[in-house]
C-alpha atoms as a PDB file:
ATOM      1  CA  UNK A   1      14.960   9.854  -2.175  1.00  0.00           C
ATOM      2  CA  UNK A   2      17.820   9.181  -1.227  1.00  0.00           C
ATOM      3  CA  UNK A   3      18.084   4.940  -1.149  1.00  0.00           C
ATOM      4  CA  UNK A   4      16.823   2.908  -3.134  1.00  0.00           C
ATOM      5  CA  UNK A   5      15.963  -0.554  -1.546  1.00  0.00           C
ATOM      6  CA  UNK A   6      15.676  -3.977  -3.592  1.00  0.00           C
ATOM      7  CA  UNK A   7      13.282  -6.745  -3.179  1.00  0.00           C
ATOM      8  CA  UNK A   8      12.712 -10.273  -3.747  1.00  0.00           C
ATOM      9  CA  UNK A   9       9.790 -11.621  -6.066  1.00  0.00           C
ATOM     10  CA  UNK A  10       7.065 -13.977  -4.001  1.00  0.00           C
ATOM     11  CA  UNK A  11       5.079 -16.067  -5.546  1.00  0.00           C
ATOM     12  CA  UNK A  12       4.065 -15.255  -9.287  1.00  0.00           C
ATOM     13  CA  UNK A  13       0.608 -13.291  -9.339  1.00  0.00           C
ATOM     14  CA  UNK A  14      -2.866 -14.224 -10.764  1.00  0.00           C
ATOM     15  CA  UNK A  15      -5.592 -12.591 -12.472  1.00  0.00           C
ATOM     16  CA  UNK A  16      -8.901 -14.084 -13.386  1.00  0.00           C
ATOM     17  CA  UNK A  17      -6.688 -17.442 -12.797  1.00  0.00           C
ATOM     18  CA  UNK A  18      -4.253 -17.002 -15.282  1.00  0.00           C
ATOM     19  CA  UNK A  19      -0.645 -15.933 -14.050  1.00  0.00           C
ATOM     20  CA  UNK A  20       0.747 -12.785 -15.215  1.00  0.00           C
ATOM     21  CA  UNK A  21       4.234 -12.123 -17.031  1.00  0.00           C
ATOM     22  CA  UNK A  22       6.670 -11.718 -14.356  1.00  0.00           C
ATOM     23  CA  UNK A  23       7.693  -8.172 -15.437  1.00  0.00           C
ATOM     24  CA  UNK A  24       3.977  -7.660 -14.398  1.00  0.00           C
ATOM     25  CA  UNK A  25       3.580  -8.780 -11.221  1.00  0.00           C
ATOM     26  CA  UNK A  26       2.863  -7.111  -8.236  1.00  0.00           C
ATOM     27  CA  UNK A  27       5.884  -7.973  -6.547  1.00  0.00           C
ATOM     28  CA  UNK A  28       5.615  -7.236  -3.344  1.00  0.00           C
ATOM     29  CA  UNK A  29       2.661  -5.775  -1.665  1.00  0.00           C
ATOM     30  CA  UNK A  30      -0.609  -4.362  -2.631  1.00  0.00           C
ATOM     31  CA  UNK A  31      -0.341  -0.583  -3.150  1.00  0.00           C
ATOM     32  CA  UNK A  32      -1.827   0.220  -0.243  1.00  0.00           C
ATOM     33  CA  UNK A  33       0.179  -1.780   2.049  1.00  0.00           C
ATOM     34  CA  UNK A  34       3.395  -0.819  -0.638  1.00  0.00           C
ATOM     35  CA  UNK A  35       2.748   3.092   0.353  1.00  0.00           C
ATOM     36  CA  UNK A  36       2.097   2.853   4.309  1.00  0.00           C
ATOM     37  CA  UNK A  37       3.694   5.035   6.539  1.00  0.00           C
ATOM     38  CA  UNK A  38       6.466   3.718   8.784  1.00  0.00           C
ATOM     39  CA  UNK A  39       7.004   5.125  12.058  1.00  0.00           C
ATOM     40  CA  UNK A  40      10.846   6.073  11.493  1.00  0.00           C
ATOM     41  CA  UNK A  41      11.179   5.576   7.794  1.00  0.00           C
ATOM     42  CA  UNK A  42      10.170   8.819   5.520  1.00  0.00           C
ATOM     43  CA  UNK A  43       9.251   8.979   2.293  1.00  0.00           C
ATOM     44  CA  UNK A  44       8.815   5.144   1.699  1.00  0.00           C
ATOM     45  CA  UNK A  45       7.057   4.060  -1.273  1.00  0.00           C
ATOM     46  CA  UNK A  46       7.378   1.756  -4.895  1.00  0.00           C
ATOM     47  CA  UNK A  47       9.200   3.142  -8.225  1.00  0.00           C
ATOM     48  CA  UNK A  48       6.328   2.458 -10.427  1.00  0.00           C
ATOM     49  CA  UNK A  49       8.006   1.612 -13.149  1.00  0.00           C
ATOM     50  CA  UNK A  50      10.381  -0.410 -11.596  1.00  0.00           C
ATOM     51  CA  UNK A  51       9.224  -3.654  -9.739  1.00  0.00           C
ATOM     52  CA  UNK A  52      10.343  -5.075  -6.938  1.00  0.00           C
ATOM     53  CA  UNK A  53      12.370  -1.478  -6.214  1.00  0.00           C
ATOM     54  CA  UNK A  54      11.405   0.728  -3.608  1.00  0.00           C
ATOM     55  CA  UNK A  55      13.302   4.298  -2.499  1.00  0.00           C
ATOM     56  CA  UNK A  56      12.667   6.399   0.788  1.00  0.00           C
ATOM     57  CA  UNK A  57      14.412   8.910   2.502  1.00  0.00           C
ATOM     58  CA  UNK A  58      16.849   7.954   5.545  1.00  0.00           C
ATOM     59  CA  UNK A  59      16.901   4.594   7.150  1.00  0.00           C
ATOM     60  CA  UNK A  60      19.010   5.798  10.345  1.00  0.00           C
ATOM     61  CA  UNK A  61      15.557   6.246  12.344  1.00  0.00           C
ATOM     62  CA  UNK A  62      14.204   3.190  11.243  1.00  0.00           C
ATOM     63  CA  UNK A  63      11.983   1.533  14.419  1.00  0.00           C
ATOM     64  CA  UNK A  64      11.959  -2.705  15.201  1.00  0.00           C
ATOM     65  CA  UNK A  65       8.334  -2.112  13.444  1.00  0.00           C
ATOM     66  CA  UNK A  66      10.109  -0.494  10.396  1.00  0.00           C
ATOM     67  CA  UNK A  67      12.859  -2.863  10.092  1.00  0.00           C
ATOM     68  CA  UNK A  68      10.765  -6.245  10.331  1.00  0.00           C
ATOM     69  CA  UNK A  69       8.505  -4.263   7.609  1.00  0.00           C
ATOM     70  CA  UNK A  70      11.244  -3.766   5.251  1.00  0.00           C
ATOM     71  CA  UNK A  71      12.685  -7.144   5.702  1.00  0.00           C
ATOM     72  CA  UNK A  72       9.831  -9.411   6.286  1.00  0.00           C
ATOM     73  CA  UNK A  73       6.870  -7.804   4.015  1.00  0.00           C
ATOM     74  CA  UNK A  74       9.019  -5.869   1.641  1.00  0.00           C
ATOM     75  CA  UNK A  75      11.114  -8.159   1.393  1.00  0.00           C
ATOM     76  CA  UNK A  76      13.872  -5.900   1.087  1.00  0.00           C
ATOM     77  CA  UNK A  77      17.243  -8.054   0.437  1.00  0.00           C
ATOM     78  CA  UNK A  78      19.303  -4.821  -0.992  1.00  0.00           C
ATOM     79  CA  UNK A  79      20.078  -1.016  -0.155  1.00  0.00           C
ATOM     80  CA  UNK A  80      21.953   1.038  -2.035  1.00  0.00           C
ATOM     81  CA  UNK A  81      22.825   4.157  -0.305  1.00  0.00           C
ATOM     82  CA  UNK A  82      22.763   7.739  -2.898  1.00  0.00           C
ATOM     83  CA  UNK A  83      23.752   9.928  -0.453  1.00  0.00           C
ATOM     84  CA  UNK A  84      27.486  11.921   0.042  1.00  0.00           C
ATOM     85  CA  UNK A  85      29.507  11.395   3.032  1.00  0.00           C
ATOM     86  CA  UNK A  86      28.430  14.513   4.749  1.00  0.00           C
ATOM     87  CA  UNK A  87      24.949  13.620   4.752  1.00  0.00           C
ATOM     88  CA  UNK A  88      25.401   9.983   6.131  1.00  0.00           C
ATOM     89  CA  UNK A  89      27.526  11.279   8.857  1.00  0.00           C
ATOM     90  CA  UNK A  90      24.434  14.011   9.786  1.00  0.00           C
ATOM     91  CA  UNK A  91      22.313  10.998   9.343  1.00  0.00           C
ATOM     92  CA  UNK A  92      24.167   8.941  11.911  1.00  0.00           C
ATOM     93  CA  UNK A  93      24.449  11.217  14.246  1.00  0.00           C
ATOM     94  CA  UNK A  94      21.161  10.804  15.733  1.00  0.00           C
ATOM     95  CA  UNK A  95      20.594   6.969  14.336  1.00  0.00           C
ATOM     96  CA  UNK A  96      18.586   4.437  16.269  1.00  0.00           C
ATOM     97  CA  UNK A  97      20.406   1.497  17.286  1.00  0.00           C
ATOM     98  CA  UNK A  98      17.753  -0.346  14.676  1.00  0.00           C
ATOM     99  CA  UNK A  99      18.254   1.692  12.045  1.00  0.00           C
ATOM    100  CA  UNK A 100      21.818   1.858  12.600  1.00  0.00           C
ATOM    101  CA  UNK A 101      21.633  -2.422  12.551  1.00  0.00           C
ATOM    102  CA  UNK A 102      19.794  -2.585   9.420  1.00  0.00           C
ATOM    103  CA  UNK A 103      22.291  -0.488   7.409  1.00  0.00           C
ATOM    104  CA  UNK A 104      25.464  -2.605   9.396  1.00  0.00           C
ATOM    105  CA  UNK A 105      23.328  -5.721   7.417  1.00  0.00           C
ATOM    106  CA  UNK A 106      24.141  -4.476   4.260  1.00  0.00           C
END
């Protein structure tokens, strides 16, 4: 992977009525939901140990679907791009406008 993406908490979980720690929570999204495939997006899916962070591969091809996905659902608030310079140029080079907007955002 080569970003890792950062998420806001929602609302604190329950189980059997009782909240959970927050370092327990499900964060974000159920695991099946957390691991669906996006149209444009490769390779998305939770760091277990990790919370509220998420990696996946490259966001250049990222669809409208994607993007409200990441944003709305995911809540993603944060991206930290891992990769060099050569591969964000090869990325770019054949970037949707979407996914090309959603990295401009941060």
């Amino acid at each position: 992977a080569r970003f890792l993406l950062l998420a806001l908490a929602p609302a604190p979980c329950t189980k059997g009525g009782r909240s959970l720690r927050p370092y327990m929570h499900n964060l974000l999204l159920s695991s099946a939901a957390a691991c669906r495939s996006l149209e444009g997006v490769q390779n998305f899916r939770p760091v277990r140990s990790l919370p509220g962070l998420f990696r996946s591969a490259s966001l250049e091809q990222a669809t409208a679907s994607d993007a409200a996905f990441l944003l709305d659902s995911a809540r993603v608030r944060t991206i930290v791009d891992l990769r060099n310079d050569d591969e964000i140029a090869r990325a770019r080079a054949t970037a949707t406008p979407v996914g090309l907007s959603l990295l401009a955002a941060f």
